[in-house]
N, C-alpha and C. Protein backbone atom coordinates (compact mmCIF):
# COMPACT_ATOMS: atom_id res chain seq x y z
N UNK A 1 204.91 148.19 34.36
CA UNK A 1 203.78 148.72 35.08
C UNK A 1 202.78 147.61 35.41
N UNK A 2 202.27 146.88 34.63
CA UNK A 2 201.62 145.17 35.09
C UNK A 2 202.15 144.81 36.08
N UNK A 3 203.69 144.73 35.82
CA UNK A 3 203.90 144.09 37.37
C UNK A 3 203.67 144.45 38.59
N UNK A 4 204.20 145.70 38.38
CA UNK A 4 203.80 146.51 39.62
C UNK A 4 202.35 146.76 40.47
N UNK A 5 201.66 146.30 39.09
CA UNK A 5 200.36 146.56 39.54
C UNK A 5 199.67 145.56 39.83
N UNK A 6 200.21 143.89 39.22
CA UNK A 6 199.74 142.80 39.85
C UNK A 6 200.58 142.17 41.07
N UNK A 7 201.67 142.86 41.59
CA UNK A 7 202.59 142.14 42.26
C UNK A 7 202.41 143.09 43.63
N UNK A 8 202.10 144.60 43.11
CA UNK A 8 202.52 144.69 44.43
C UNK A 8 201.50 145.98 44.91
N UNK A 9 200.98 146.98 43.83
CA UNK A 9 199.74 147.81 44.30
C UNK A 9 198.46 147.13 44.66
N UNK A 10 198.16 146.45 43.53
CA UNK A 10 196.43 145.31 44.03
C UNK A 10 196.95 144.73 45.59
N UNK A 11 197.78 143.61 45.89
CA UNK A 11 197.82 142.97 47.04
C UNK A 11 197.72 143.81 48.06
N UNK A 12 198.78 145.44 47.97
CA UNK A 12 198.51 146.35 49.05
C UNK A 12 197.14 147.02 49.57
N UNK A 13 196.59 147.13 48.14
CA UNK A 13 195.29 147.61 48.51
C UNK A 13 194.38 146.57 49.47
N UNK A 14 194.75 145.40 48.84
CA UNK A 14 193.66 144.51 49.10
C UNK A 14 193.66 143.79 50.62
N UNK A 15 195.02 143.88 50.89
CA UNK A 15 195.54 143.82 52.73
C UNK A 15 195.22 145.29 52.94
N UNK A 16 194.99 146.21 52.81
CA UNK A 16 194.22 147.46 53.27
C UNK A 16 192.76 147.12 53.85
N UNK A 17 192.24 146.65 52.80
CA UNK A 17 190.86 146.27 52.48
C UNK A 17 190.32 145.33 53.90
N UNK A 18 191.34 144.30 53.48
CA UNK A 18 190.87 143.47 54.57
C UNK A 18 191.20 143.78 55.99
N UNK A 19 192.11 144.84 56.30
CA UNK A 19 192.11 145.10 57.71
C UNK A 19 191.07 146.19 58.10
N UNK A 20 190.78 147.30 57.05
CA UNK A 20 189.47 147.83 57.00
C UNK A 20 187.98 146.92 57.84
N UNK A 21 188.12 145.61 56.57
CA UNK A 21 186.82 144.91 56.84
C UNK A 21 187.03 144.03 58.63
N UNK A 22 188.02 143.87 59.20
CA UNK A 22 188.03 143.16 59.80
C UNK A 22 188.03 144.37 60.76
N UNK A 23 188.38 145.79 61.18
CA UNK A 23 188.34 147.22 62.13
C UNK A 23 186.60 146.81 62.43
N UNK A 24 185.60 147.28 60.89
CA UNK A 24 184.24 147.36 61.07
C UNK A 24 183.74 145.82 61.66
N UNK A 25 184.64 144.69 61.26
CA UNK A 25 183.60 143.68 62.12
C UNK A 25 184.08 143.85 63.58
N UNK A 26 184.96 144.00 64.16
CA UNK A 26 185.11 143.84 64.99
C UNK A 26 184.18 144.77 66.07
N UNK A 27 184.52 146.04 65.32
CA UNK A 27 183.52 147.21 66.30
C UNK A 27 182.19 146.30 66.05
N UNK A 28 181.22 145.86 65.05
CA UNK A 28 180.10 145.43 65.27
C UNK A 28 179.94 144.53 66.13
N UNK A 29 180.94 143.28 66.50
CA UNK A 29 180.39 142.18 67.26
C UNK A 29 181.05 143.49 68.67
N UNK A 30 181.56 144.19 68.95
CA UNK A 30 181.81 144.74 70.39
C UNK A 30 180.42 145.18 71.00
N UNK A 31 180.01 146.07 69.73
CA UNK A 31 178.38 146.62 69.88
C UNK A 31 177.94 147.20 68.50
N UNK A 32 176.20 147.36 68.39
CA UNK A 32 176.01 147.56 67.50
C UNK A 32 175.74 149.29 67.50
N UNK A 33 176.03 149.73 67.87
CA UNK A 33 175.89 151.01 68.58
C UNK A 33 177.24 151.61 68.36
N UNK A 34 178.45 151.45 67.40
CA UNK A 34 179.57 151.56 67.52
C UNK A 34 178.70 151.84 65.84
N UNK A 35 179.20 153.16 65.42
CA UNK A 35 179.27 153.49 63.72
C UNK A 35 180.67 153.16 63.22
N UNK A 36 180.16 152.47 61.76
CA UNK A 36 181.42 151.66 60.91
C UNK A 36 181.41 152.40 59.46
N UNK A 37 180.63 153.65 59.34
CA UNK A 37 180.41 154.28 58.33
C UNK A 37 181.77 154.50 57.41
N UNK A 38 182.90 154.71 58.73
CA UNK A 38 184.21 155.58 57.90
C UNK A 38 184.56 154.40 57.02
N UNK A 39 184.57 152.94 57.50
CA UNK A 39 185.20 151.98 57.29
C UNK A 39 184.48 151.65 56.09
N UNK A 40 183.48 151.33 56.06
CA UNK A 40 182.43 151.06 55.13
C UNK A 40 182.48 152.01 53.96
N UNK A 41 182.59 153.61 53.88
CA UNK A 41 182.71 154.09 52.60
C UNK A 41 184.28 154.25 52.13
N UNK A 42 184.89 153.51 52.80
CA UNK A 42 186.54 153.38 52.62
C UNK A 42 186.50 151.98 51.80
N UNK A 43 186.14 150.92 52.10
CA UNK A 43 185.94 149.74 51.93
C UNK A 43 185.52 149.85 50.41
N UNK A 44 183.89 150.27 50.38
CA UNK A 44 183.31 150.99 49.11
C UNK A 44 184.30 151.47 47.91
N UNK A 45 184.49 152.41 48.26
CA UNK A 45 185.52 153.37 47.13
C UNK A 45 186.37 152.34 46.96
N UNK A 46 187.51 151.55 47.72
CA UNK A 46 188.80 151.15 47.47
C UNK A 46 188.79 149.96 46.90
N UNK A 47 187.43 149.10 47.16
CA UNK A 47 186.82 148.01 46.47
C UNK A 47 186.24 148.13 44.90
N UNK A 48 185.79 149.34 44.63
CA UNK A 48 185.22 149.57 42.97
C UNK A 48 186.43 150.33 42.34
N UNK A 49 187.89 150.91 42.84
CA UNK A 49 188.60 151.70 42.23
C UNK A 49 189.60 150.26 42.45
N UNK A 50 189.92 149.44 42.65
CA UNK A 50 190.58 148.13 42.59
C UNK A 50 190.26 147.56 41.48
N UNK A 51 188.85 146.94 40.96
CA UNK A 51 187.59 146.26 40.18
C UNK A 51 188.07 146.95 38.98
N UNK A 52 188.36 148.30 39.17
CA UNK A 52 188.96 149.15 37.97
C UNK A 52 190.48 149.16 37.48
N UNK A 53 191.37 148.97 38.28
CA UNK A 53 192.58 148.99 38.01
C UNK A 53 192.61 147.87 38.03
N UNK A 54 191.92 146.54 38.21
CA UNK A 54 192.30 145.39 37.67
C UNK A 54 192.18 145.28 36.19
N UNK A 55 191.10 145.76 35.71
CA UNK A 55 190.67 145.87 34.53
C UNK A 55 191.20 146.64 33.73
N UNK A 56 191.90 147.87 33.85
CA UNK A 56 192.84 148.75 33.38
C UNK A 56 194.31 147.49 32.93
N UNK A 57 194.38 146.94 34.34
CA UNK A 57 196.04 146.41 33.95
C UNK A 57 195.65 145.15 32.92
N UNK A 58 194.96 144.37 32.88
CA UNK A 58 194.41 143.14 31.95
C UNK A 58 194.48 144.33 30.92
N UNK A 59 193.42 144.94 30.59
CA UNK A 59 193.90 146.12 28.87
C UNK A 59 195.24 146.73 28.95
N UNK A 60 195.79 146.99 30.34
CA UNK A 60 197.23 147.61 29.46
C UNK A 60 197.85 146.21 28.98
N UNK A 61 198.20 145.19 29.78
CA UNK A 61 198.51 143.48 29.02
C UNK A 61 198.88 143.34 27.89
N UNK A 62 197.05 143.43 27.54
CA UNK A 62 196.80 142.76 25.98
C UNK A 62 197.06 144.13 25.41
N UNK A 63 197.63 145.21 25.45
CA UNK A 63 197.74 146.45 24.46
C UNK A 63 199.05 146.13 24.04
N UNK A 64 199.87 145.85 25.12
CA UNK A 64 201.37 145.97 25.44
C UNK A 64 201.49 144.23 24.39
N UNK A 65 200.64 143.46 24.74
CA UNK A 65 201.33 142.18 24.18
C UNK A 65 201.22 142.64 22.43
N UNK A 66 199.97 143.05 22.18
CA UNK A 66 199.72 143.68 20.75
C UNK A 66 200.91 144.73 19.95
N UNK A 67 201.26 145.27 20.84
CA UNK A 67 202.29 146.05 20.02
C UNK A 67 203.16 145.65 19.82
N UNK A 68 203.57 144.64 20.97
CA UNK A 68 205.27 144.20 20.53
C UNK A 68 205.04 142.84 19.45
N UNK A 69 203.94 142.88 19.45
CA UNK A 69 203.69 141.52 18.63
C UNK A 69 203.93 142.49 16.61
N UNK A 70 203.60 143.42 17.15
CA UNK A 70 203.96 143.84 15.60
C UNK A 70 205.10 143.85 15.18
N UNK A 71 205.24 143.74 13.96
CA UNK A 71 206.40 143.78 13.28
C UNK A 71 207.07 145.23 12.43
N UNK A 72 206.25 146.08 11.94
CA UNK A 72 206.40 146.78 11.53
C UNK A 72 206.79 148.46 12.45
N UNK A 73 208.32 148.71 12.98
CA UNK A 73 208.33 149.73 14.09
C UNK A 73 207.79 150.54 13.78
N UNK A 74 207.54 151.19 12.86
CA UNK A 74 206.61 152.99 12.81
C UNK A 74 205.70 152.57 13.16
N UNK A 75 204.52 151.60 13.17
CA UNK A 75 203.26 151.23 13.57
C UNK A 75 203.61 150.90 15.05
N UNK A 76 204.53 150.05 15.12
CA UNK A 76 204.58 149.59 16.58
C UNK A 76 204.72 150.99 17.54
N UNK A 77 205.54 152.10 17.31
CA UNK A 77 205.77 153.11 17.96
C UNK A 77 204.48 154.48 17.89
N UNK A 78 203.87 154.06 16.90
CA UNK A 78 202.26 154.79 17.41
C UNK A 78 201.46 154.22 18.01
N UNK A 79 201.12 152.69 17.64
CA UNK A 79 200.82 152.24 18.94
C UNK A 79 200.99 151.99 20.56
N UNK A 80 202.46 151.95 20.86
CA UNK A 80 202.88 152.26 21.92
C UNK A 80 202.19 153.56 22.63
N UNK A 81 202.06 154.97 21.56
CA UNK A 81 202.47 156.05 21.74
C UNK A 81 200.72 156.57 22.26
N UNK A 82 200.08 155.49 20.86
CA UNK A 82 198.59 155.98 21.06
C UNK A 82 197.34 155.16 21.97
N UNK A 83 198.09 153.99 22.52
CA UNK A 83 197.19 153.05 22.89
C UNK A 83 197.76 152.26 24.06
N UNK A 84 199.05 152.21 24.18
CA UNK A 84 199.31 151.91 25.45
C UNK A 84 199.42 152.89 26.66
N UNK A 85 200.68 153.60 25.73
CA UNK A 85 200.10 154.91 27.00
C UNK A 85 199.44 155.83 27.53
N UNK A 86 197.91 155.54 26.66
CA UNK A 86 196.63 155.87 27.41
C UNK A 86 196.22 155.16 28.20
N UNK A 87 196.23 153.47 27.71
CA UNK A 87 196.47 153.00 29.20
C UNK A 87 197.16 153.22 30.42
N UNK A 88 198.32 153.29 30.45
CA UNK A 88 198.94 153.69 31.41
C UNK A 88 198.78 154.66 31.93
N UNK A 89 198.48 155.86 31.43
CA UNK A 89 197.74 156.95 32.12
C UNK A 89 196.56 156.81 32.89
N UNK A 90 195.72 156.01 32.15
CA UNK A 90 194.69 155.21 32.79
C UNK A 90 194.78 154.88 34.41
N UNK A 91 195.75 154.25 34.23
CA UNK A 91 195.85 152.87 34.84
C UNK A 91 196.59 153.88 36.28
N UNK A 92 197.34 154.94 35.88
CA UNK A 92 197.72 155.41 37.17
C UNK A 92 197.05 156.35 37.98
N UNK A 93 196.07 156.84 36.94
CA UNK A 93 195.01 157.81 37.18
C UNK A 93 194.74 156.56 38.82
N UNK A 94 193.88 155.99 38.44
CA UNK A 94 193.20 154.88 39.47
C UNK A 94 194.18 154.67 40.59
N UNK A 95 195.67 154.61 40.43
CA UNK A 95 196.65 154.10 41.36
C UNK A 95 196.70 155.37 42.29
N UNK A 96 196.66 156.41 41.39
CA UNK A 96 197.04 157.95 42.53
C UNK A 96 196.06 157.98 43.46
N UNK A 97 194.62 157.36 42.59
CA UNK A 97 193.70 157.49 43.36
C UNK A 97 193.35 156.83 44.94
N UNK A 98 193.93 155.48 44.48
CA UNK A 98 193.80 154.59 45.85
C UNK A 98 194.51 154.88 46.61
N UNK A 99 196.17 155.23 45.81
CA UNK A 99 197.32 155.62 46.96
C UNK A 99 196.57 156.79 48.33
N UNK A 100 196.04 157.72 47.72
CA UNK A 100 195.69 158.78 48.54
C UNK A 100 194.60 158.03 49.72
N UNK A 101 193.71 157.23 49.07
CA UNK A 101 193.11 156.61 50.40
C UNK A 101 193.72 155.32 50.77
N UNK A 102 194.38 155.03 50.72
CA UNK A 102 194.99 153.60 51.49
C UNK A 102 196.31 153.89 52.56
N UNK A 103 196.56 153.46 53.84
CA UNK A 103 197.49 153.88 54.57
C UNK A 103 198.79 153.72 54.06
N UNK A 104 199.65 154.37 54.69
CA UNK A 104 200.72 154.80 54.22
C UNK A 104 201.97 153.59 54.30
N UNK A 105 201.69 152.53 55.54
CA UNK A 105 202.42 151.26 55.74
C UNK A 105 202.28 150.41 54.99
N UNK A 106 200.53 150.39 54.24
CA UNK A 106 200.96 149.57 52.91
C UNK A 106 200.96 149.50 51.77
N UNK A 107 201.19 151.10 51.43
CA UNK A 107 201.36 151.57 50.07
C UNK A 107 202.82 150.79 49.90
N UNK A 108 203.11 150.80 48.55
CA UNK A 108 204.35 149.64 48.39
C UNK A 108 205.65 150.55 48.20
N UNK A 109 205.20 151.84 47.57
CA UNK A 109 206.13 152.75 46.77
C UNK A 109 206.07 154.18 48.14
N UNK A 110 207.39 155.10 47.56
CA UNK A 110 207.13 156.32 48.72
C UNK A 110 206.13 157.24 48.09
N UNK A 111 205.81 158.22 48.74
CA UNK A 111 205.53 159.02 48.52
C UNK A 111 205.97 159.95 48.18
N UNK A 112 204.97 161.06 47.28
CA UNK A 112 205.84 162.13 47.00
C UNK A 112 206.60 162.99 48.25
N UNK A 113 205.64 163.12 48.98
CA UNK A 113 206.04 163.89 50.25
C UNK A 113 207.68 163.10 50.92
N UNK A 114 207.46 161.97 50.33
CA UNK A 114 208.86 160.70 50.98
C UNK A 114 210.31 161.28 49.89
N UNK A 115 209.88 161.20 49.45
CA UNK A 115 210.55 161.59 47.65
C UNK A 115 211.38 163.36 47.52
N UNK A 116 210.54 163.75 48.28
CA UNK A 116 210.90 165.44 48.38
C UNK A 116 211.72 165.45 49.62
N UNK A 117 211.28 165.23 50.51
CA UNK A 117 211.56 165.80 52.17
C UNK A 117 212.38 164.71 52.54
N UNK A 118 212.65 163.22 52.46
CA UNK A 118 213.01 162.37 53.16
C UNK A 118 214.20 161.75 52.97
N UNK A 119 215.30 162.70 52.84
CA UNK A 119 216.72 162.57 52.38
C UNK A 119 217.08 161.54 53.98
């Protein structure tokens, strides 16, 4: 799930982001009379729910490096059980979240709707 989330959800979002930011500059230098609101509270949200799932995946990391670093499996397997995969729940909570606002060309993974219907 790190990987996925440093390799290939963050970068998608973040080429989202920047074609976002580059839609609103462009309408501004055309005119200033052109509203960039949609872009701007898109930008907003997808920029502080990023800030978050970066920070989610750095704690799932160091949770994940902590457990396997133990030695003892009954401990290691409540930890897994109690502390990583609250991270990970975490961590996808935030992913479902962006998925739903970020376009669909550069989400990395299908969708459910892809997943059901798209034999």
């Amino acid at each position: 799930m790190v990987d996925m989330a440093n390799k290939e959800i963050t970068p998608a979002v973040s080429a989202y982001v920047r074609e976002l930011t580059d839609a609103a500059l462009a309408k501004k230098a055309l005119s200033e009379h052109i509203p960039v609101n949609v872009e701007l509270n898109l930008i907003q949200s997808l920029a502080e729910q990023q800030e978050q799932f970066v920070a989610l995946t750095a704690e799932l990391e160091q949770e994940t490096a902590a457990a396997a670093a133990m030695e003892d499996n009954l401990e290691k397997a409540f930890v897994y059980r109690n502390r990583v995969f609250a991270k990970m729940e975490a961590l996808r909570g935030v992913a479902d979240s962006m998925e739903a606002q970020t376009a669909a060309e550069y989400w990395p993974y299908p969708s459910y709707t892809d997943l059901l219907f798209g034999v």
